[in-house]
Protein backbone atom coordinates (compact mmCIF):
# COMPACT_ATOMS: atom_id res chain seq x y z
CA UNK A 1 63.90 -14.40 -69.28
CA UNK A 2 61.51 -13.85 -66.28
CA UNK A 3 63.30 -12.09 -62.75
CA UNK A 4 64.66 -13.86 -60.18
CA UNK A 5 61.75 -14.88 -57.71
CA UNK A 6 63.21 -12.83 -54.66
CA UNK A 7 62.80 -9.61 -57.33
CA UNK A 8 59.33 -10.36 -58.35
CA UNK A 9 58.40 -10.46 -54.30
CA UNK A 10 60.23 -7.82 -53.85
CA UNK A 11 57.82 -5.65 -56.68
CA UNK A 12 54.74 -7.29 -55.14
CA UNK A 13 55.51 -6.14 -51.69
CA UNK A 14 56.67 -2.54 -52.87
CA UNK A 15 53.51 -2.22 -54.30
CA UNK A 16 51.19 -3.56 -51.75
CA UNK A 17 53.09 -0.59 -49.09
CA UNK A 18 50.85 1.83 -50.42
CA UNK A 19 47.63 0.01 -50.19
CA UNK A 20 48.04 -0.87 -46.67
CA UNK A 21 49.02 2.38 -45.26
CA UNK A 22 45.46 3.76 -46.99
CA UNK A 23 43.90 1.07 -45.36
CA UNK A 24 45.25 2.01 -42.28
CA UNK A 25 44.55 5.54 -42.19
CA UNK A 26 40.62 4.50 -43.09
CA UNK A 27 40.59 2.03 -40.05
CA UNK A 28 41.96 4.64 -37.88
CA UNK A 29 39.42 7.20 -39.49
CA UNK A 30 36.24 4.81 -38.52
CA UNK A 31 37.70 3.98 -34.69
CA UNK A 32 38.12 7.88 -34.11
CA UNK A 33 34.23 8.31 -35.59
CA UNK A 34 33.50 5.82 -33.41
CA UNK A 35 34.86 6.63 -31.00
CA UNK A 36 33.34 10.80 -31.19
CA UNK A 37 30.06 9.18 -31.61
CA UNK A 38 30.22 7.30 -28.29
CA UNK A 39 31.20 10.50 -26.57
CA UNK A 40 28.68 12.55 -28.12
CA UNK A 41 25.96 9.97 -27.39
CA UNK A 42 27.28 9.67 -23.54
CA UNK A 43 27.09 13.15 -23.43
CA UNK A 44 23.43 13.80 -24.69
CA UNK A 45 22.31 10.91 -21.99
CA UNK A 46 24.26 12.51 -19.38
CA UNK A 47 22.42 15.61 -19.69
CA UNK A 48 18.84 14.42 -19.84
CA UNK A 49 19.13 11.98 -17.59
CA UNK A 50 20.37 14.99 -15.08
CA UNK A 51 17.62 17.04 -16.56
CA UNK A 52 15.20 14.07 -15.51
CA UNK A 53 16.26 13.98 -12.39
CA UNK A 54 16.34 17.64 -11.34
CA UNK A 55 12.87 17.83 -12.88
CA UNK A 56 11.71 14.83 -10.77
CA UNK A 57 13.20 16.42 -8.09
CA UNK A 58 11.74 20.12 -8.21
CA UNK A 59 8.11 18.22 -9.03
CA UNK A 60 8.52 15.44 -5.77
CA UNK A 61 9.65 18.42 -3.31
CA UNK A 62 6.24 17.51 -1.81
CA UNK A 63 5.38 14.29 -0.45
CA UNK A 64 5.52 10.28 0.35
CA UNK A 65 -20.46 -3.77 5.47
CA UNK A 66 -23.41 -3.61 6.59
CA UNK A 67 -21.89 -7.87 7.03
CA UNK A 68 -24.48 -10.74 7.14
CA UNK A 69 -23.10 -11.06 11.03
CA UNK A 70 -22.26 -8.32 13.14
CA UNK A 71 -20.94 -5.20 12.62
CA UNK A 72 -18.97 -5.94 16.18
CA UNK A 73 -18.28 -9.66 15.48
CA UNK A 74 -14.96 -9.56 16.03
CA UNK A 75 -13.43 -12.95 16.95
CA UNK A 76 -11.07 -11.16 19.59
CA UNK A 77 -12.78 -10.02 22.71
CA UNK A 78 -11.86 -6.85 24.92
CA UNK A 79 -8.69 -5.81 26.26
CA UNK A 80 -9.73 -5.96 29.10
CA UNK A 81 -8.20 -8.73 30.31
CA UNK A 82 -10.94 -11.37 28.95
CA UNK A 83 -8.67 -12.15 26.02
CA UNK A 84 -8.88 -16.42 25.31
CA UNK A 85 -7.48 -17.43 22.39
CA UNK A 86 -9.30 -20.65 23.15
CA UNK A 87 -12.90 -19.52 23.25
CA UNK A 88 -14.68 -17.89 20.42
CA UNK A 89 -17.59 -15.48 21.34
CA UNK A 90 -20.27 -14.57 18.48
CA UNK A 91 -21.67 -11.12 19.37
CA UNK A 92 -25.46 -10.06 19.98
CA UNK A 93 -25.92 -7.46 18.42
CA UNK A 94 -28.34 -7.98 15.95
CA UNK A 95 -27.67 -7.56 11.65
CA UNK A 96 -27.21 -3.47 11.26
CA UNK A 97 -28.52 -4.11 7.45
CA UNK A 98 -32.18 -2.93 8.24
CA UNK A 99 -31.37 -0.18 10.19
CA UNK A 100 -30.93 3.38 8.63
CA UNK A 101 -28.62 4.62 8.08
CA UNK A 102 -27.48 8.41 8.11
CA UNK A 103 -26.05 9.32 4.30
CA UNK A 104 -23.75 12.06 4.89
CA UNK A 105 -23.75 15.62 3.69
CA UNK A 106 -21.79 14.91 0.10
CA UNK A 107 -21.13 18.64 0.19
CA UNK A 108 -19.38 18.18 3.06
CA UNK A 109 -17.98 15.21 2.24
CA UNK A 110 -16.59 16.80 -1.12
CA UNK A 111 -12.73 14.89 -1.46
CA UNK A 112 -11.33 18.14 -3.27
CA UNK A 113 -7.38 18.39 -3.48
CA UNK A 114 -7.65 21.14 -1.05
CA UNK A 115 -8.54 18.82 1.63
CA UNK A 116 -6.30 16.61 1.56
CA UNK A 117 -3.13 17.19 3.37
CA UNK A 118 0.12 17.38 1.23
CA UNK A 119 3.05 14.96 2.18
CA UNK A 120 6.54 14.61 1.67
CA UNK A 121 7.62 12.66 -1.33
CA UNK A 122 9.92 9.26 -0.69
CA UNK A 123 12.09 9.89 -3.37
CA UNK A 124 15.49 9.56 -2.55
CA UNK A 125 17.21 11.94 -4.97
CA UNK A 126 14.68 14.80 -4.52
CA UNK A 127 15.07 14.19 -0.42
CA UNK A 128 19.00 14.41 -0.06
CA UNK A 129 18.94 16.90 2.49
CA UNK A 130 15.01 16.17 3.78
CA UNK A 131 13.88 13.56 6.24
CA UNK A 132 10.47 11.73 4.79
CA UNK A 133 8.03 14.34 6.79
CA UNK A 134 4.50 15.49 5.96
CA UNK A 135 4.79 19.27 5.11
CA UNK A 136 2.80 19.93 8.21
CA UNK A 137 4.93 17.78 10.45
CA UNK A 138 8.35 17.95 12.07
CA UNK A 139 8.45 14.18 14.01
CA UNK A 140 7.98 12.27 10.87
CA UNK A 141 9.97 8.76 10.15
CA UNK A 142 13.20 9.00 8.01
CA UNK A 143 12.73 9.13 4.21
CA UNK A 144 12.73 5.63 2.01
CA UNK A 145 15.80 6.58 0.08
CA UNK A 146 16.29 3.39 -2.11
CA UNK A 147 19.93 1.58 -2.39
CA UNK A 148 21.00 -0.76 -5.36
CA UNK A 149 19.96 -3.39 -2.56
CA UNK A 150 16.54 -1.83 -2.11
CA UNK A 151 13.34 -2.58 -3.74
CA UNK A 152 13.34 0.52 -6.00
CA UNK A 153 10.59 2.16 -8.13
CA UNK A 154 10.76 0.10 -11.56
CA UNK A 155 10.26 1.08 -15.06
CA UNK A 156 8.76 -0.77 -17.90
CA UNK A 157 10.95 1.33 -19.93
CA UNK A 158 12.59 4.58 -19.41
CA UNK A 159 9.38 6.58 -20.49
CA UNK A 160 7.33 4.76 -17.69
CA UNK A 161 8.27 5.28 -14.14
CA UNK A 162 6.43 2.76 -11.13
CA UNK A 163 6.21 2.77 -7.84
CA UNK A 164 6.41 -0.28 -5.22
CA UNK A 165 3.81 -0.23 -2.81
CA UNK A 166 2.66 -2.88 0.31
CA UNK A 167 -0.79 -3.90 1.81
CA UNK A 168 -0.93 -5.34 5.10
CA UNK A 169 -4.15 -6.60 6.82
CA UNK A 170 -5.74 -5.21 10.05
CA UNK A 171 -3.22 -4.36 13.05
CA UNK A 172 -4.19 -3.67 16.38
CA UNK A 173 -1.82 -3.21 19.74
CA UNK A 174 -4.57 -4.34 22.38
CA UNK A 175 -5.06 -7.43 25.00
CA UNK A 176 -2.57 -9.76 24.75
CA UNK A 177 -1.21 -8.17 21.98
CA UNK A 178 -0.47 -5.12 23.96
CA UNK A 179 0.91 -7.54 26.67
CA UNK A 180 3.36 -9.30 24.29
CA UNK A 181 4.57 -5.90 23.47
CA UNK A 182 5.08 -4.58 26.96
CA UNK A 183 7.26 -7.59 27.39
CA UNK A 184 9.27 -7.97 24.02
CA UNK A 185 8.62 -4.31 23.13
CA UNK A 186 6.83 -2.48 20.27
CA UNK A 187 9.03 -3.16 17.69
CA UNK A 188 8.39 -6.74 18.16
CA UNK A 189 5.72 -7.07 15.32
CA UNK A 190 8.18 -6.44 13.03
CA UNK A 191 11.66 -8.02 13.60
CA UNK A 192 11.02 -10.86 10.77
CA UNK A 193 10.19 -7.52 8.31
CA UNK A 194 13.56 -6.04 8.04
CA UNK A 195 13.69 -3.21 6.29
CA UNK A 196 11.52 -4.15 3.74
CA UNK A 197 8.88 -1.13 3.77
CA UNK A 198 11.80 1.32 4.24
CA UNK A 199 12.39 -0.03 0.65
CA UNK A 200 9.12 0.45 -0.91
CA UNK A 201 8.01 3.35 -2.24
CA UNK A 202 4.54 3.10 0.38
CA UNK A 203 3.21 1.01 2.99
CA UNK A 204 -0.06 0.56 4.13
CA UNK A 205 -1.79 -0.58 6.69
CA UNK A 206 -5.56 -0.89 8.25
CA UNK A 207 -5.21 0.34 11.59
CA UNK A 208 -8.14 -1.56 13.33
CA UNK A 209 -8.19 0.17 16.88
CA UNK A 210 -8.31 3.92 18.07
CA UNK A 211 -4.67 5.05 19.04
CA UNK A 212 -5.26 7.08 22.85
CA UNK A 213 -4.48 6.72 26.47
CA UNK A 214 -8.34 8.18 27.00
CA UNK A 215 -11.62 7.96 25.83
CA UNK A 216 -14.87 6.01 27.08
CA UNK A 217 -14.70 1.96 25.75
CA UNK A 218 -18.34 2.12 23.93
CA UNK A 219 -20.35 -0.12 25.39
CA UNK A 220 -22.56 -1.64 22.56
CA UNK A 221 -19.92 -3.98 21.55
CA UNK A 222 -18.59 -6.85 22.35
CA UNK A 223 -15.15 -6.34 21.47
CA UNK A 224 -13.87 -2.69 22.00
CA UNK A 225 -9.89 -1.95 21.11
CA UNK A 226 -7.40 0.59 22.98
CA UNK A 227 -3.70 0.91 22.04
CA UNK A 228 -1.34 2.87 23.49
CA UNK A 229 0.44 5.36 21.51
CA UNK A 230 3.67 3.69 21.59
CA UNK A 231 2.64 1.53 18.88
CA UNK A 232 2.68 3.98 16.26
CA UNK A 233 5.89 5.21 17.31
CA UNK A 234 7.18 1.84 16.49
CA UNK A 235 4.87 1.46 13.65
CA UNK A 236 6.28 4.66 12.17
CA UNK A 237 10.34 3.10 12.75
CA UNK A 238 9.10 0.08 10.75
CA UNK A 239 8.28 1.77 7.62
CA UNK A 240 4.83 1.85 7.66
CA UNK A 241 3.66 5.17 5.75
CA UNK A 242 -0.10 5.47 5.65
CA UNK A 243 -3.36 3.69 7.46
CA UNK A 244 -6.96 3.12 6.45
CA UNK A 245 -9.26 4.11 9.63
CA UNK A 246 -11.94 3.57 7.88
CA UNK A 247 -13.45 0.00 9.85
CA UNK A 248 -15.85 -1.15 12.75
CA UNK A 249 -13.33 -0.69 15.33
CA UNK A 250 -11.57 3.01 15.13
CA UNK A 251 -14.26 4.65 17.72
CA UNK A 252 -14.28 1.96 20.03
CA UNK A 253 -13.47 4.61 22.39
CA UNK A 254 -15.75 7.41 21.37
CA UNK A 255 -15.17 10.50 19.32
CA UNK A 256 -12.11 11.62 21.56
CA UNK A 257 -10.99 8.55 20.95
CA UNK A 258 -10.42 8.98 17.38
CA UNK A 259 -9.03 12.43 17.86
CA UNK A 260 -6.41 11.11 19.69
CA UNK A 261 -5.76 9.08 17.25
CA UNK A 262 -5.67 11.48 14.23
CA UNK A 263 -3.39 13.29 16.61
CA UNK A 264 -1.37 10.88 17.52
CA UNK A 265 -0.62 9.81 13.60
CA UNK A 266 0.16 13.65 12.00
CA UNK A 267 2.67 13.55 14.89
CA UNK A 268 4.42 10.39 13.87
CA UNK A 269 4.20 11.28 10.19
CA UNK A 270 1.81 8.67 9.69
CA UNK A 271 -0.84 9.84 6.79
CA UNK A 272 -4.27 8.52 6.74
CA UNK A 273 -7.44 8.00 5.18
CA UNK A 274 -11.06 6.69 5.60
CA UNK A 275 -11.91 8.76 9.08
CA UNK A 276 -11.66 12.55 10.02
CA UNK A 277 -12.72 15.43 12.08
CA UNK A 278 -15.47 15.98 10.09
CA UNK A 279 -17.21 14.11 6.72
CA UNK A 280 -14.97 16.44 4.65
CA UNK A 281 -11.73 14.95 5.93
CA UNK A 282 -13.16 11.72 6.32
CA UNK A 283 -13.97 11.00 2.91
CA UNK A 284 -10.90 13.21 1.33
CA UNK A 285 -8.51 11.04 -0.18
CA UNK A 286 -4.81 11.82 0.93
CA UNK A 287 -2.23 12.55 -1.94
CA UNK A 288 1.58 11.06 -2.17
CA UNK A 289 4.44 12.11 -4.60
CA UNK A 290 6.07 8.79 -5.50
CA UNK A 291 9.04 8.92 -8.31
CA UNK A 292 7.14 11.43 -10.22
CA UNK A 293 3.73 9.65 -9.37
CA UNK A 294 1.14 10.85 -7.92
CA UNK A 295 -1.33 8.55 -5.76
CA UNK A 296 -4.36 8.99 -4.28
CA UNK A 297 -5.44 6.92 -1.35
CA UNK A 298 -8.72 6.64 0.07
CA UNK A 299 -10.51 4.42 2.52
CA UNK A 300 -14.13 3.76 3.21
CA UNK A 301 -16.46 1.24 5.26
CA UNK A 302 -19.51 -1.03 4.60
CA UNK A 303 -18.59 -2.42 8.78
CA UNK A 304 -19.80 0.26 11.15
CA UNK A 305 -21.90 -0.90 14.26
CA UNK A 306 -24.12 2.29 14.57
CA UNK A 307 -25.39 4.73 11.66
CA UNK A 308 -23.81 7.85 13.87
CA UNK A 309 -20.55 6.83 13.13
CA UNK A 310 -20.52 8.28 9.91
CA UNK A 311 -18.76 11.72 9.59
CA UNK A 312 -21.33 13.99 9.45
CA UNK A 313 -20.64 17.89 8.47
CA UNK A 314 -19.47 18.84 11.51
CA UNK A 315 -19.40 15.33 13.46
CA UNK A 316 -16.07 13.29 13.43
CA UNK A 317 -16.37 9.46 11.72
CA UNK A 318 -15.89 7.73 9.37
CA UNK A 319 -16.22 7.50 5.61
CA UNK A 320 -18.98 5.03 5.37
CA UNK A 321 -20.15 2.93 2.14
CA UNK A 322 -23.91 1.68 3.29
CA UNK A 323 -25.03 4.45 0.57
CA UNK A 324 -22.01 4.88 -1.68
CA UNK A 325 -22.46 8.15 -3.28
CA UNK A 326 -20.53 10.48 -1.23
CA UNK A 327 -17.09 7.67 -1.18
CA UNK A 328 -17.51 7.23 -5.19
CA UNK A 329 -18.10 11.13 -5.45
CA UNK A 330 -14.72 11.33 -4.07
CA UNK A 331 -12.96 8.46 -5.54
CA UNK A 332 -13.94 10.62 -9.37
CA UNK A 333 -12.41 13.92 -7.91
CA UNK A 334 -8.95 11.85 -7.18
CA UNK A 335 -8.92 10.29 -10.32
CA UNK A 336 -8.46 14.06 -11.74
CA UNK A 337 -5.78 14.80 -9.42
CA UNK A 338 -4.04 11.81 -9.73
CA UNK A 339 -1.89 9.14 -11.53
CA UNK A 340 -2.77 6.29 -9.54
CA UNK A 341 -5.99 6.00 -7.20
CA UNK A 342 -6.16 3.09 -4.42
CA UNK A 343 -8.93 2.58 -2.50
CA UNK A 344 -8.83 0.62 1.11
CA UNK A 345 -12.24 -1.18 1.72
CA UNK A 346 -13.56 -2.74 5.31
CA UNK A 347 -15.97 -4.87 4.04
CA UNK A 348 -17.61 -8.69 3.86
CA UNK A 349 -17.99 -11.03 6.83
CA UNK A 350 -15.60 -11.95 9.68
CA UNK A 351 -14.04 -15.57 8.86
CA UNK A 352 -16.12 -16.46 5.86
CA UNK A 353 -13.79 -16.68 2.42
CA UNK A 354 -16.80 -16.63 0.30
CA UNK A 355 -17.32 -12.83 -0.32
CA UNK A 356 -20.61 -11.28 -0.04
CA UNK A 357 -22.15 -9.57 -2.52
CA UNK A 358 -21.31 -5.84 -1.33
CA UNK A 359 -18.27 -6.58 -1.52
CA UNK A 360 -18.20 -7.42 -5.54
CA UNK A 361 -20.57 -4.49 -5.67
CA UNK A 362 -18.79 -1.87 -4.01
CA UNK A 363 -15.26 -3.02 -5.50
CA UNK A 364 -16.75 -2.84 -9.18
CA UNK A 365 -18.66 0.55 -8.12
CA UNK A 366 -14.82 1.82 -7.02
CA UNK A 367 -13.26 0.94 -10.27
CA UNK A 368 -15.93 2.00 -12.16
CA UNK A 369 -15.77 5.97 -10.92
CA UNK A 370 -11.34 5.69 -11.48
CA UNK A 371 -10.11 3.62 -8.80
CA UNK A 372 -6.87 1.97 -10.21
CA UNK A 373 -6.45 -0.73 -7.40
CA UNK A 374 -8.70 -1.93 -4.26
CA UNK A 375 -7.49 -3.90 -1.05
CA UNK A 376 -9.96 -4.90 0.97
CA UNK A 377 -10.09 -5.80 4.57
CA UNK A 378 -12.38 -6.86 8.06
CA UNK A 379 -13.34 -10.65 7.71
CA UNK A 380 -10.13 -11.53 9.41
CA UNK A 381 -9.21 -14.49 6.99
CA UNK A 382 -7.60 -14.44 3.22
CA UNK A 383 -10.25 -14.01 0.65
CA UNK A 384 -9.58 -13.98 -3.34
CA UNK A 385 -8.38 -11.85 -6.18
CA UNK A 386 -10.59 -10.31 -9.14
CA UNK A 387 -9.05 -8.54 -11.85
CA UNK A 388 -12.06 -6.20 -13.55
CA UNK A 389 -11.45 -3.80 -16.39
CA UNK A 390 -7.59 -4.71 -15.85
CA UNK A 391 -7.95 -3.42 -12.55
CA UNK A 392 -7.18 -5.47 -9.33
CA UNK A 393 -9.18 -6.38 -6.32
CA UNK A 394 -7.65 -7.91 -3.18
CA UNK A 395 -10.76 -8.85 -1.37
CA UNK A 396 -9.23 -9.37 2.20
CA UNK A 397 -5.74 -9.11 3.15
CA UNK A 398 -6.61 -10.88 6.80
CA UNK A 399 -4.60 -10.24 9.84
CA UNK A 400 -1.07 -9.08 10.22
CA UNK A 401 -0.61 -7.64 13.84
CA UNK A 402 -3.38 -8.72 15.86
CA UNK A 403 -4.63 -11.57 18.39
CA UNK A 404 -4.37 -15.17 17.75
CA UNK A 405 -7.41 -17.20 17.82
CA UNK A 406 -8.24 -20.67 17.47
CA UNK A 407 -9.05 -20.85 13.96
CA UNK A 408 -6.30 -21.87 12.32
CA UNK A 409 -7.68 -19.84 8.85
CA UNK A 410 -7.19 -16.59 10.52
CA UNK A 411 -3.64 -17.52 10.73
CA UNK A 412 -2.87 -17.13 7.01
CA UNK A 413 -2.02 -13.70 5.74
CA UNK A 414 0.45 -12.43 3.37
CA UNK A 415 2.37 -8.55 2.27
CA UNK A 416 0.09 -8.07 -1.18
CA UNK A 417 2.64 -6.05 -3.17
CA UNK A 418 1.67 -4.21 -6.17
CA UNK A 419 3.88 -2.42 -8.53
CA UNK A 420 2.10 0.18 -10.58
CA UNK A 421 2.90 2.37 -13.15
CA UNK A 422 1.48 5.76 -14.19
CA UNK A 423 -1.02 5.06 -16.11
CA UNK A 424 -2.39 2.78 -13.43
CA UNK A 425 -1.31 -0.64 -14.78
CA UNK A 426 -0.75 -2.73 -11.46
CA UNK A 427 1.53 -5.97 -11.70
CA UNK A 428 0.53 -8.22 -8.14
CA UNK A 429 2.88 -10.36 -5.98
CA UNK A 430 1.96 -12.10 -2.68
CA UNK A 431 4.41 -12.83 0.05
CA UNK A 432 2.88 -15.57 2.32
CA UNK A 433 2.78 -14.92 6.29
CA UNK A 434 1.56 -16.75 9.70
CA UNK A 435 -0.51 -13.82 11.80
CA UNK A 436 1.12 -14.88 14.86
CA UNK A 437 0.10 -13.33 18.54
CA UNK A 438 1.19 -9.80 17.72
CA UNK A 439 4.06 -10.88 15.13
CA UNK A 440 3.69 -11.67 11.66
CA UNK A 441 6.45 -14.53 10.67
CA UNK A 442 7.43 -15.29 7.18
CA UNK A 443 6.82 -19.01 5.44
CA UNK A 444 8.56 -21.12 3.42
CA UNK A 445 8.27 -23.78 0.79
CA UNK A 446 5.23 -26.29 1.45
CA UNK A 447 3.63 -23.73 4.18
CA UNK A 448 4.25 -20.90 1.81
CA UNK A 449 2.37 -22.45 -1.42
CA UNK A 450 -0.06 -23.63 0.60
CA UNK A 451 -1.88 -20.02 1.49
CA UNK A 452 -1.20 -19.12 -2.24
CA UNK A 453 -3.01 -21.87 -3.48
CA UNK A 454 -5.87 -21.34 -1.11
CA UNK A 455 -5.71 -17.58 -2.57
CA UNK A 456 -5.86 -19.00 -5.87
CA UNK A 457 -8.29 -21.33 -5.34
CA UNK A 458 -11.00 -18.28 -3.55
CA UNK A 459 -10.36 -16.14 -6.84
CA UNK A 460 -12.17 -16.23 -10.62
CA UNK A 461 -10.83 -19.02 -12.59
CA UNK A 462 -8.94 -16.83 -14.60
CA UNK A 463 -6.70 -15.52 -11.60
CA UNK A 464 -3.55 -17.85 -10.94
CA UNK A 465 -0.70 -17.42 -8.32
CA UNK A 466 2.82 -18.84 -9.53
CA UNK A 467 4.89 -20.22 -6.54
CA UNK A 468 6.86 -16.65 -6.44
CA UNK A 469 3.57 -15.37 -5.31
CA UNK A 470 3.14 -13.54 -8.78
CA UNK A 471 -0.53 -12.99 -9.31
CA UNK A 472 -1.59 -13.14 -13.00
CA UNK A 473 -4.89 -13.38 -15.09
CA UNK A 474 -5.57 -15.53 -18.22
């Protein structure tokens, strides 16, 4: 006879006990593996990600035309007190592009790493206990540290850092401008900006007017520029790291002019490129330290109104670009010293979109010797976007801080953002503006799309702007 059921469960469930207690013991085996491996692996990242970042921060201790028209035809007349933003003046002077012009010394004009000046670097974790200064100065602004709300320095992936860097057109504190400012104050230009270039990892700007309460106004021009050294301070607050001086308007008040206003910027921790003390400096490109990236920026002109504004040897000036050899000279010596190499360009002619053919030149010329990225400015409007050999070309940025005149094109402008990695690769993004008197102001929806389409429409066929502003090529 067979067992009572209850007995033969009874055997089954006896002999199942051992089965499920090895079971057990495997399970808890594979969770405490598990569990071991997780630590081990935290562990490893732990410590070279520290490792990383102490290295980072050891390495970042040091820092953040000849034009068909005029040379001086500048829609915005004199500070003097002749300022109508409802009359537009052309100027006499007559087209510079048969005159000689003075090629400087390229000796002297040699952009070796030793003449550039070293600067702090705007990384927050190697600048805990540092303010963002320039080695050499003690009054610079307060260091970028980025915030999980900040625009931080991206990665493509954790082998390949990138920095965030802004372009903003020409700026200038004079006439009316200078008026508005007086009233509202000098931080007025940028109350719609926020802190938006304390968030970036650089910010740059062409400064299109000599920074001094002296100098002699030249008198060959019909529009001459004076701002008053308050500006900068303000300019400095805002975020604003670097400036191009290299354009038709920085000796508007002589050679002391612009040695006030080299003076005047080392003091407010402001670095800058494109003019000096000599062709040397001038043409030197000035170096940054940027999340374990290190840039280059240089600036250079093809918009001066006389051939003695070059820097000569032992003459202060500019970096001109009538005869490019001594600016692409130096553009190949930064590419050796650095990851990334920008160039700033004053070039073209004032309110014309369509560029001239210097301009495509010169840009190709720039990318050609190692430049990584080139922003152009001077014709006062927006102009379009080239991408050549992967590399980008803004061809005018327009205004951003400057007079208001009364064509309505030289209202458009825009922050040109670029995010670039190490290895130069440059991603671009446009954020659409209206150059207000003295304030830029941010647009929306149908204004907004409206400037990027007009970008869009200026640029190669292959260039399109989504409605974010993202620039991309086909």
């Amino acid at each position: 006879m067979y067992p009572p059921r209850s007995q033969r469960n009874e055997g089954r469930k006896k002999a199942r006990k051992p089965k499920i207690g090895k079971a057990w013991i495997i399970t808890n085996l594979v969770l405490l593996l598990m569990i071991v491996g997780l630590f081990g692996y935290y562990y490893i990242f732990e410590r070279d990600s520290s490792a990383s970042l102490a290295e980072n921060a050891q390495y970042s201790q040091t820092k953040k035309n000849i034009p068909t028209g005029s040379a001086n035809d500048d829609e915005y007349p004199t500070p003097s007190g002749s300022e109508e933003v409802n009359e537009m003046k052309e100027s006499t002077v007559p087209d510079t592009s048969s005159r000689p012009v003075t090629t400087p010394d390229t000796n002297a004009s040699e952009a070796s790493s030793s003449g550039a000046k070293s600067s702090s670097e705007k990384d927050g974790q190697a600048q805990e206990d540092s303010p963002n200064k320039d080695v050499n100065n003690d009054d610079a602004p307060t260091e970028k540290r980025g915030t999980e709300d900040d625009i931080k320095s991206t990665t493509d992936d954790a082998n390949s850092p990138a920095v965030t860097l802004h372009f903003i057109g020409d700026v200038q504190f004079s006439g009316k401008v200078e008026q508005r400012l007086e009233q509202n104050g000098f931080d007025f230009p940028y109350q719609y900006l926020g802190s938006l270039f304390h968030k970036d990892d650089l910010t740059i700007a062409n400064l299109e007017t000599p920074v001094t309460t002296n100098g002699v106004g030249a008198l060959n021009k019909t529009y001459v520029y004076k701002s008053s050294p308050k500006a900068l301070t303000a300019m400095a607050a805002a975020g604003v790291d670097a400036v191009n001086l290299a354009n038709n308007h920085i000796l508007d008040q002589g050679t002391s002019g612009l040695l006030d206003t080299l003076n005047y910027l080392d003091e407010k921790g402001i670095a800058h490129a494109g003019a000096g003390r000599n062709a040397k400096e001038a043409y030197a490109p000035h170096y940054f330290e940027r999340n374990g990236i290190k840039i280059a920026l240089l600036g250079a002109t093809r918009v001066m109104p006389e051939a003695n504004w070059n820097a000569g040897a032992q003459q202060p000036g500019v970096a001109g670009a009538y005869d490019s050899t001594a600016i692409v000279k130096s553009i190949r010596e930064a590419r050796n010293q650095a990851d990334l190499v920008i160039v700033v360009a004053h070039w073209g002619k004032e309110r014309a979109t369509a560029l001239e053919s210097h301009q495509t030149e010169l840009s190709h010329a720039f990318i050609d010797a190692g430049a990584d990225l080139v922003v152009g400015g001077h014709p006062h409007v927006l102009q379009g976007m080239e991408q050549y050999k992967g590399k980008w070309i803004a061809y005018s940025t327009g205004n951003f801080i400057f007079s208001k005149s009364t064509v309505p094109a030289t209202w458009d402008t825009a922050i040109f953002q670029a995010t670039c990695t190490r290895n130069g690769d440059c991603k671009m993004k446009l954020t659409p503006y209206r150059a207000d008197l003295g304030q830029p102001i941010p647009l929306k929806d149908t204004e907004a799309s409206k400037i990027l389409q007009k970008v869009a429409a200026l640029s190669p066929s292959n260039v399109s702007i989504g409605v974010d502003g993202t620039v991309s090529v086909q």
